[in-house]
Protein backbone atom coordinates (compact mmCIF):
# COMPACT_ATOMS: atom_id res chain seq x y z
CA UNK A 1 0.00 0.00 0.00
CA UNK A 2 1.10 3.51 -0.69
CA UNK A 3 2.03 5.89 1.97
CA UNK A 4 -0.65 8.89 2.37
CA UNK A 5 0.23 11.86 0.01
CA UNK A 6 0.75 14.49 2.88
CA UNK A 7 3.08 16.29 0.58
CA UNK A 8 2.82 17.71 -2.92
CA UNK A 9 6.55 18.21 -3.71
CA UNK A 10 9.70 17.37 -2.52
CA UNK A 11 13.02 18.13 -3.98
CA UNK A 12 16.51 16.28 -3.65
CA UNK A 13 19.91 18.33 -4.88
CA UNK A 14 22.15 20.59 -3.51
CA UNK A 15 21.86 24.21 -1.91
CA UNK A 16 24.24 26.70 -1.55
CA UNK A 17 24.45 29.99 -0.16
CA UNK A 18 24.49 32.68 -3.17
CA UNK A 19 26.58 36.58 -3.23
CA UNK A 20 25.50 38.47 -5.52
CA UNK A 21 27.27 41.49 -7.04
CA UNK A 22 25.60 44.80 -5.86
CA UNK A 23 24.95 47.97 -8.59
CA UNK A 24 27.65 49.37 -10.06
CA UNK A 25 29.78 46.13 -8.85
CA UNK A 26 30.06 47.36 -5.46
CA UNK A 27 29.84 44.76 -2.73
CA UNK A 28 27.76 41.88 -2.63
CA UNK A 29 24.29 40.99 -1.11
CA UNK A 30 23.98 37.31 0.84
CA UNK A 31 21.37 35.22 -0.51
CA UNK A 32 20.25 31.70 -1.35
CA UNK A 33 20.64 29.12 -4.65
CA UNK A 34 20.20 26.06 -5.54
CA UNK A 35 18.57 24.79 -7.93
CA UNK A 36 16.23 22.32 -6.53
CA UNK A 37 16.20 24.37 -3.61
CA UNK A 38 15.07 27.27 -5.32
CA UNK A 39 12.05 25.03 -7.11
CA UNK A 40 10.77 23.76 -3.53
CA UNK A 41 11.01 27.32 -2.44
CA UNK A 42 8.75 28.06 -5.51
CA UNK A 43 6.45 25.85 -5.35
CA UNK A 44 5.82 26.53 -1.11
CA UNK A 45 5.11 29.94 -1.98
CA UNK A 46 2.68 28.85 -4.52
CA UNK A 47 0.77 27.40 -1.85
CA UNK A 48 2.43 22.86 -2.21
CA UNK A 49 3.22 21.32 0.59
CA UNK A 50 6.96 20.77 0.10
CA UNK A 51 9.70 18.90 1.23
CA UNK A 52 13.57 18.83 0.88
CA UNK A 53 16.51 16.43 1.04
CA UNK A 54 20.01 17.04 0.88
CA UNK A 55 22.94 17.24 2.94
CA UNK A 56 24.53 20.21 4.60
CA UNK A 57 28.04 21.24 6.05
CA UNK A 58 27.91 21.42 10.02
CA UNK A 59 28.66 25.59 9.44
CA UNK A 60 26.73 28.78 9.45
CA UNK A 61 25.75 28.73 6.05
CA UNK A 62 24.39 25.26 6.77
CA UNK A 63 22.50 27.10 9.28
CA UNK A 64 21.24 29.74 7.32
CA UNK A 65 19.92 27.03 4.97
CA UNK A 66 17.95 25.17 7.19
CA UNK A 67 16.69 28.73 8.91
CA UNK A 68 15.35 29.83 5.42
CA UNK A 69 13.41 26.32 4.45
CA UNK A 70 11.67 26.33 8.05
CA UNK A 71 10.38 29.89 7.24
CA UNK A 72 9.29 29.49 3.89
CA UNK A 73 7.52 26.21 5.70
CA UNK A 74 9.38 23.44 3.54
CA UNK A 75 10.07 20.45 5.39
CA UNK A 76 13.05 19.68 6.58
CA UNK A 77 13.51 15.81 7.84
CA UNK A 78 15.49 15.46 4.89
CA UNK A 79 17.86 17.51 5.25
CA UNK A 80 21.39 15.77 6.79
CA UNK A 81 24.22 17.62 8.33
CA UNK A 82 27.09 16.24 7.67
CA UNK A 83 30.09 16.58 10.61
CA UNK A 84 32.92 18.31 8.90
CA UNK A 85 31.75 18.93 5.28
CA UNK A 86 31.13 22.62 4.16
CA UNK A 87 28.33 23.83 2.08
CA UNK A 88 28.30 25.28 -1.04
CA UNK A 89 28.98 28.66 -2.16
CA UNK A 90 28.69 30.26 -5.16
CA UNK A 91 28.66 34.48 -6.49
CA UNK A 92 26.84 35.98 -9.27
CA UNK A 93 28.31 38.77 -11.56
CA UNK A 94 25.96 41.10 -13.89
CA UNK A 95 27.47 42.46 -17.08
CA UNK A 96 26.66 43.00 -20.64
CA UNK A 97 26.47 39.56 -22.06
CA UNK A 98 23.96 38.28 -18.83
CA UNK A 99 25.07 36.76 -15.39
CA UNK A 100 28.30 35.12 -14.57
CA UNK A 101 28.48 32.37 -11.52
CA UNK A 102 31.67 31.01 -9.86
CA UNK A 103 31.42 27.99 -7.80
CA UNK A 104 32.83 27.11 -4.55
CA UNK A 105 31.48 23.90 -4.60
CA UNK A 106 33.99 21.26 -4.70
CA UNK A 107 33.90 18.35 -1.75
CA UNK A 108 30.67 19.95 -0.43
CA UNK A 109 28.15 18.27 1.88
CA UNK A 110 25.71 17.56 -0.87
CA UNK A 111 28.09 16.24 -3.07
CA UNK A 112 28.96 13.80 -0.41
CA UNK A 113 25.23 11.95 -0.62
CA UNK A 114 24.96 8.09 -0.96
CA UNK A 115 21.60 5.91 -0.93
CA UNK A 116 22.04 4.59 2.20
CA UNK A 117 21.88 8.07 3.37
CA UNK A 118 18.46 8.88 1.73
CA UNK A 119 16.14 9.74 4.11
CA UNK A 120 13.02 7.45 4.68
CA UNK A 121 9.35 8.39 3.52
CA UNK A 122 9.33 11.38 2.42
CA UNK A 123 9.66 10.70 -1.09
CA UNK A 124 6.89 8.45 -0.64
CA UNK A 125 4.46 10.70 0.78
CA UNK A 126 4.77 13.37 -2.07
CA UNK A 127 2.91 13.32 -4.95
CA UNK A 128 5.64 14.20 -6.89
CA UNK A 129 9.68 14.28 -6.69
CA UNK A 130 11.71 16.76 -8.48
CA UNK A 131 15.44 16.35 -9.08
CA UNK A 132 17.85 17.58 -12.20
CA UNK A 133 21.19 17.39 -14.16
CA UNK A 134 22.69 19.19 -11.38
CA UNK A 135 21.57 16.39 -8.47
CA UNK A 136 23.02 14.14 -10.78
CA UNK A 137 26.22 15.79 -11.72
CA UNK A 138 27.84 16.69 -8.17
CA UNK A 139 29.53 13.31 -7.91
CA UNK A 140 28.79 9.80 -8.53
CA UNK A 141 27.19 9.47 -4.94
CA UNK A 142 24.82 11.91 -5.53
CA UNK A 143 23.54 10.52 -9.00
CA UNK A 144 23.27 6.96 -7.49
CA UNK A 145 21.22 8.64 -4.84
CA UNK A 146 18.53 10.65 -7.46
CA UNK A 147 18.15 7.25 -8.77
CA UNK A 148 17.68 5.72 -5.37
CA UNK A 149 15.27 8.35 -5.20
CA UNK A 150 13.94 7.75 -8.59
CA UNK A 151 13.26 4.30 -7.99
CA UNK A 152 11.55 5.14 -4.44
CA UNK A 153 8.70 7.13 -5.97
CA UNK A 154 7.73 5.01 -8.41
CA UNK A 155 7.44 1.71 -6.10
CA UNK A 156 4.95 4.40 -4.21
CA UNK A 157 3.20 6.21 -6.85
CA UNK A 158 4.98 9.78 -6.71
CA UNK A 159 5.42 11.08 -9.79
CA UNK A 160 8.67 11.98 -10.99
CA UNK A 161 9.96 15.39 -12.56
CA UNK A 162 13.50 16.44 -14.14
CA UNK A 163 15.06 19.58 -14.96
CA UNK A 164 17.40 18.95 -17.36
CA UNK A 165 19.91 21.87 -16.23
CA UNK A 166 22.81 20.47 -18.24
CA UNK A 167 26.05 22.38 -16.70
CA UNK A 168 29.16 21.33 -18.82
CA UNK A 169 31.74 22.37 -16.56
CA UNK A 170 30.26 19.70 -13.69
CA UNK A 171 30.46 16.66 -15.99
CA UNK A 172 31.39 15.82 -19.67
CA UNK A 173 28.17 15.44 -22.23
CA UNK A 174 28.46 12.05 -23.05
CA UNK A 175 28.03 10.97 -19.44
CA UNK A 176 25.37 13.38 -19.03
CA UNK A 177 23.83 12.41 -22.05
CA UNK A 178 23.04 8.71 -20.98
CA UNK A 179 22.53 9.49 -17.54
CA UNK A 180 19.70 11.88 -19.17
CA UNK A 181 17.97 8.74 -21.12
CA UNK A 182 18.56 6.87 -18.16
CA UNK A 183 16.19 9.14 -16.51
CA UNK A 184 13.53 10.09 -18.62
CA UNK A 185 12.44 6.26 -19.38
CA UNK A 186 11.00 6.91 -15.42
CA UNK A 187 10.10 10.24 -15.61
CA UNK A 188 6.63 11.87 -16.01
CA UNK A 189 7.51 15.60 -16.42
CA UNK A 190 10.77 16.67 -18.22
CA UNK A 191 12.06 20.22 -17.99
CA UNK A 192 14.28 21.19 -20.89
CA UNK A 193 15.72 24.87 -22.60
CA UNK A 194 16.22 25.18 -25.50
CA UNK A 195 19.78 25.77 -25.27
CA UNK A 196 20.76 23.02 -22.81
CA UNK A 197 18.93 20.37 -25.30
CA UNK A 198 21.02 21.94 -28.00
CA UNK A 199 24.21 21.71 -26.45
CA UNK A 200 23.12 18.21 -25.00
CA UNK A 201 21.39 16.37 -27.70
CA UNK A 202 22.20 18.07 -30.74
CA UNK A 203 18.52 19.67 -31.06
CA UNK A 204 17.48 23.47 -31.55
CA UNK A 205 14.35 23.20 -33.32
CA UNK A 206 11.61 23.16 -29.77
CA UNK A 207 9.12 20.47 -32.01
CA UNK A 208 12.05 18.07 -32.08
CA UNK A 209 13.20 18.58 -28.92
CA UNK A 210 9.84 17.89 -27.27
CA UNK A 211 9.80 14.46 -30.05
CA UNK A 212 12.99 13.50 -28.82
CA UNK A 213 12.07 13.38 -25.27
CA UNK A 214 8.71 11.38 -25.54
CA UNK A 215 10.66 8.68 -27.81
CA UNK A 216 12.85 8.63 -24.76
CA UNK A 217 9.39 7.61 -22.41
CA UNK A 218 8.86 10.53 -20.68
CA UNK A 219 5.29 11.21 -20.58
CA UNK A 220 4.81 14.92 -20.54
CA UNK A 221 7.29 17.77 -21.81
CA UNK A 222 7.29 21.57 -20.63
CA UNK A 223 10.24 22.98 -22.80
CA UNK A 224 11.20 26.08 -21.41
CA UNK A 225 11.67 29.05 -24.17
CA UNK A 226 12.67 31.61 -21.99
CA UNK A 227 11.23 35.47 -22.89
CA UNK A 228 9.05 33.07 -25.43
CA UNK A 229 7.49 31.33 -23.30
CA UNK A 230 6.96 27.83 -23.14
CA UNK A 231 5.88 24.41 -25.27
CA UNK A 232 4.10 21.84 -23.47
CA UNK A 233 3.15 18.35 -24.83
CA UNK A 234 1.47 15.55 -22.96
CA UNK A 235 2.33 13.04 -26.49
CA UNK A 236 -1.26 14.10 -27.43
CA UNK A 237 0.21 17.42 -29.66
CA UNK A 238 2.01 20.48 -28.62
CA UNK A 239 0.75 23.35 -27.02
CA UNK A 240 2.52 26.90 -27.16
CA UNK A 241 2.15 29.08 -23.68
CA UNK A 242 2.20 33.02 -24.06
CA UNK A 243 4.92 34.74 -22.27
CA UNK A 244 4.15 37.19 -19.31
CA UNK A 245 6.06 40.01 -20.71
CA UNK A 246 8.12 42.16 -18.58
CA UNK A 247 11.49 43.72 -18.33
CA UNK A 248 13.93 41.28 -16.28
CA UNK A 249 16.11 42.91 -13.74
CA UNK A 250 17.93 39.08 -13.26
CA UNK A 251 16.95 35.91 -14.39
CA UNK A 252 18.73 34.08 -11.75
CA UNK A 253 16.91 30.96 -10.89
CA UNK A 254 14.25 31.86 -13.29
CA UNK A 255 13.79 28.10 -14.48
CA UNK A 256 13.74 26.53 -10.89
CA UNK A 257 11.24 29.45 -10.09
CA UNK A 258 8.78 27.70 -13.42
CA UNK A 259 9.57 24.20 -12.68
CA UNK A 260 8.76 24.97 -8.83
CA UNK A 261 5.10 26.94 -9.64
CA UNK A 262 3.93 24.57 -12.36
CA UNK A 263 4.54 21.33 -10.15
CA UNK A 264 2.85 23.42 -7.41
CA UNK A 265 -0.26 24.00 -9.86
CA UNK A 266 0.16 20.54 -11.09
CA UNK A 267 -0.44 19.39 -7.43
CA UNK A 268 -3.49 21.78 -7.17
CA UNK A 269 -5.35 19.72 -9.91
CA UNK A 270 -4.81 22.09 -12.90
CA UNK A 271 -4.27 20.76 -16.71
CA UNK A 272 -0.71 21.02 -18.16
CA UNK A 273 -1.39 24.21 -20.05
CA UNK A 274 -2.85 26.00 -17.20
CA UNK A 275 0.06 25.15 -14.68
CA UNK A 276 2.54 26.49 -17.76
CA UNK A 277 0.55 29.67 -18.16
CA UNK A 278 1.04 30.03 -14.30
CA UNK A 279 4.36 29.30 -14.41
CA UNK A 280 5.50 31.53 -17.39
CA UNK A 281 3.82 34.36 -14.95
CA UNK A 282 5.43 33.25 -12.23
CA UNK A 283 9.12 32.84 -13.98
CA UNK A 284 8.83 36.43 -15.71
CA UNK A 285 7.90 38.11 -12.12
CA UNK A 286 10.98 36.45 -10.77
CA UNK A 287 12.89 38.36 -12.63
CA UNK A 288 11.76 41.39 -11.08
CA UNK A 289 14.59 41.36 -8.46
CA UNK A 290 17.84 40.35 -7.82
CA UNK A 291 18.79 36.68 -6.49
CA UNK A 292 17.43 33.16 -6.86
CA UNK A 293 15.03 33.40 -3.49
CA UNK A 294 14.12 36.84 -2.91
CA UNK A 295 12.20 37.47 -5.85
CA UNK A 296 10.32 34.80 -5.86
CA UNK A 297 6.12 35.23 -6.40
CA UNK A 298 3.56 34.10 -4.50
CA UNK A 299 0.14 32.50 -5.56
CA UNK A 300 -1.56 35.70 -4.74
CA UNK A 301 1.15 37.40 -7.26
CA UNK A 302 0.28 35.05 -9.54
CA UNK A 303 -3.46 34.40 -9.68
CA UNK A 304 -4.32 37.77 -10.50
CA UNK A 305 -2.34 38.01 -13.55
CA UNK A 306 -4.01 34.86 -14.63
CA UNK A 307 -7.61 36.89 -16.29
């Protein structure tokens, strides 16, 4: 029998603690990153009960981390600290050509994950599990562990999404690349960009993209298209979401922020192409501000911009 569904998401990855350059690249504000932190984040504020796991240095910033998931109300029995191990850092720069991050990531808690370490039943009491490319491409620990996790919710019914979030510099493409089809044969929601898919799988037309992954068995697409909007496609034909137009201040954690508010929606009963509509709104307002947490909407941004 499958546990009771007494939470709608719950996220497994790594967090870090985020500094991001100030105007005029003076100084540098403290915030939070992640991505699969920032997507449980998203989704609690648009009203899921959420959940995360992950491991965390025995630090301050460790501290911090847990500090900001309690008061955003995500739950936090997953989360390990680990005796020893620091957690990550990272720092955004703005310029011309976009964002820039540096990592200080190497050896961190999260990277340090195994199966064994996995923490019991709250995968199984979601109704769905969200990891990505990133869970997967800390270290070899942590990608046996998604799949640990993988294999967890479907033995109890949780659905399972991915966000692709193919990083080149954290593993080579070939190993990403079937680690990728690995994961969409048991996945139920795939979260691509156009870019990532085109540095990934060789793909830059969205129609093909969105083919490619349903001949790989995942059962339902939203490609992310960025100031475009989005493409969804439950194998049934696609499906092209308006944009919420606005001028972006930083797209930092932009993507988590969609995949985070359309799982929330997707939780709260609504169609595919009503949870991307919310979630394109919800994206575009995140880029209202500076930082991968702080900007985030809530549903009561959201739902009136909905008509």
């Amino acid at each position: 029998m499958s546990a009771a569904k007494t939470l709608d998401v719950v996220a497994l990855g790594e967090a870090m603690v985020e500094f991001n350059q100030g105007s005029g690249g003076l100084g540098w504000a403290a915030g939070f990153g992640g991505d699969t932190s920032n997507c449980v984040i998203a989704a609690a504020r648009m009203g899921a009960a959420s959940g995360y796991l992950t491991q965390l240095g025995s630090d301050a910033f460790g501290d911090d981390l847990v500090e900001l998931w309690r008061t955003e109300g995500v739950d936090t029995a997953g989360v390990r600290r680990v005796e020893g191990a620091e957690t990550g850092l990272y720092f955004v720069r703005h310029g011309a050509q976009g964002h820039r991050f540096d990592y200080r990531r190497a050896g961190s808690a999260a990277s340090r994950m195994r199966p064994a370490d996995l923490a019991p039943g709250l995968v199984e009491r979601s109704r769905w599990l969200h990891v990505s490319g990133i869970s997967q491409a800390i270290s070899s620990s942590a990608c046996d562990t998604v799949f640990e996790a993988v294999a967890r919710a479907r033995a109890a019914g949780t659905r399972v999404s991915f966000d692709l979030n193919f990083r080149p510099a954290l593993w080579p493409a070939p190993r990403a690349l079937a680690t990728l089809r690995a994961t969409l044969a048991q996945c139920d929601l795939f979260f691509p960009s156009v870019d990532e898919a085109q540095a990934l799988i060789g793909l830059d037309q969205p129609a093909d993209i969105v083919a490619w992954a349903h001949d790989q068995g995942v059962a339902r697409v939203a490609l992310k298209l960025g100031a475009r909007g989005s493409l969804v496609s439950a194998g049934d034909g696609l499906v092209e979401v308006a944009p919420f137009p606005v001028t972006p201040l930083d797209a930092t954690g932009a993507g988590d922020c969609f995949a985070g508010a359309m799982l929330a929606r997707l939780a709260a009963g609504d169609e595919l192409a009503a949870a991307a509509r919310a979630a394109n709104i919800a994206a575009a307002l995140s880029t209202q501000g500076y930082g991968a947490v702080a900007p985030l909407p809530r549903w009561s941004d959201v739902q009136p911009r909905l008509g």
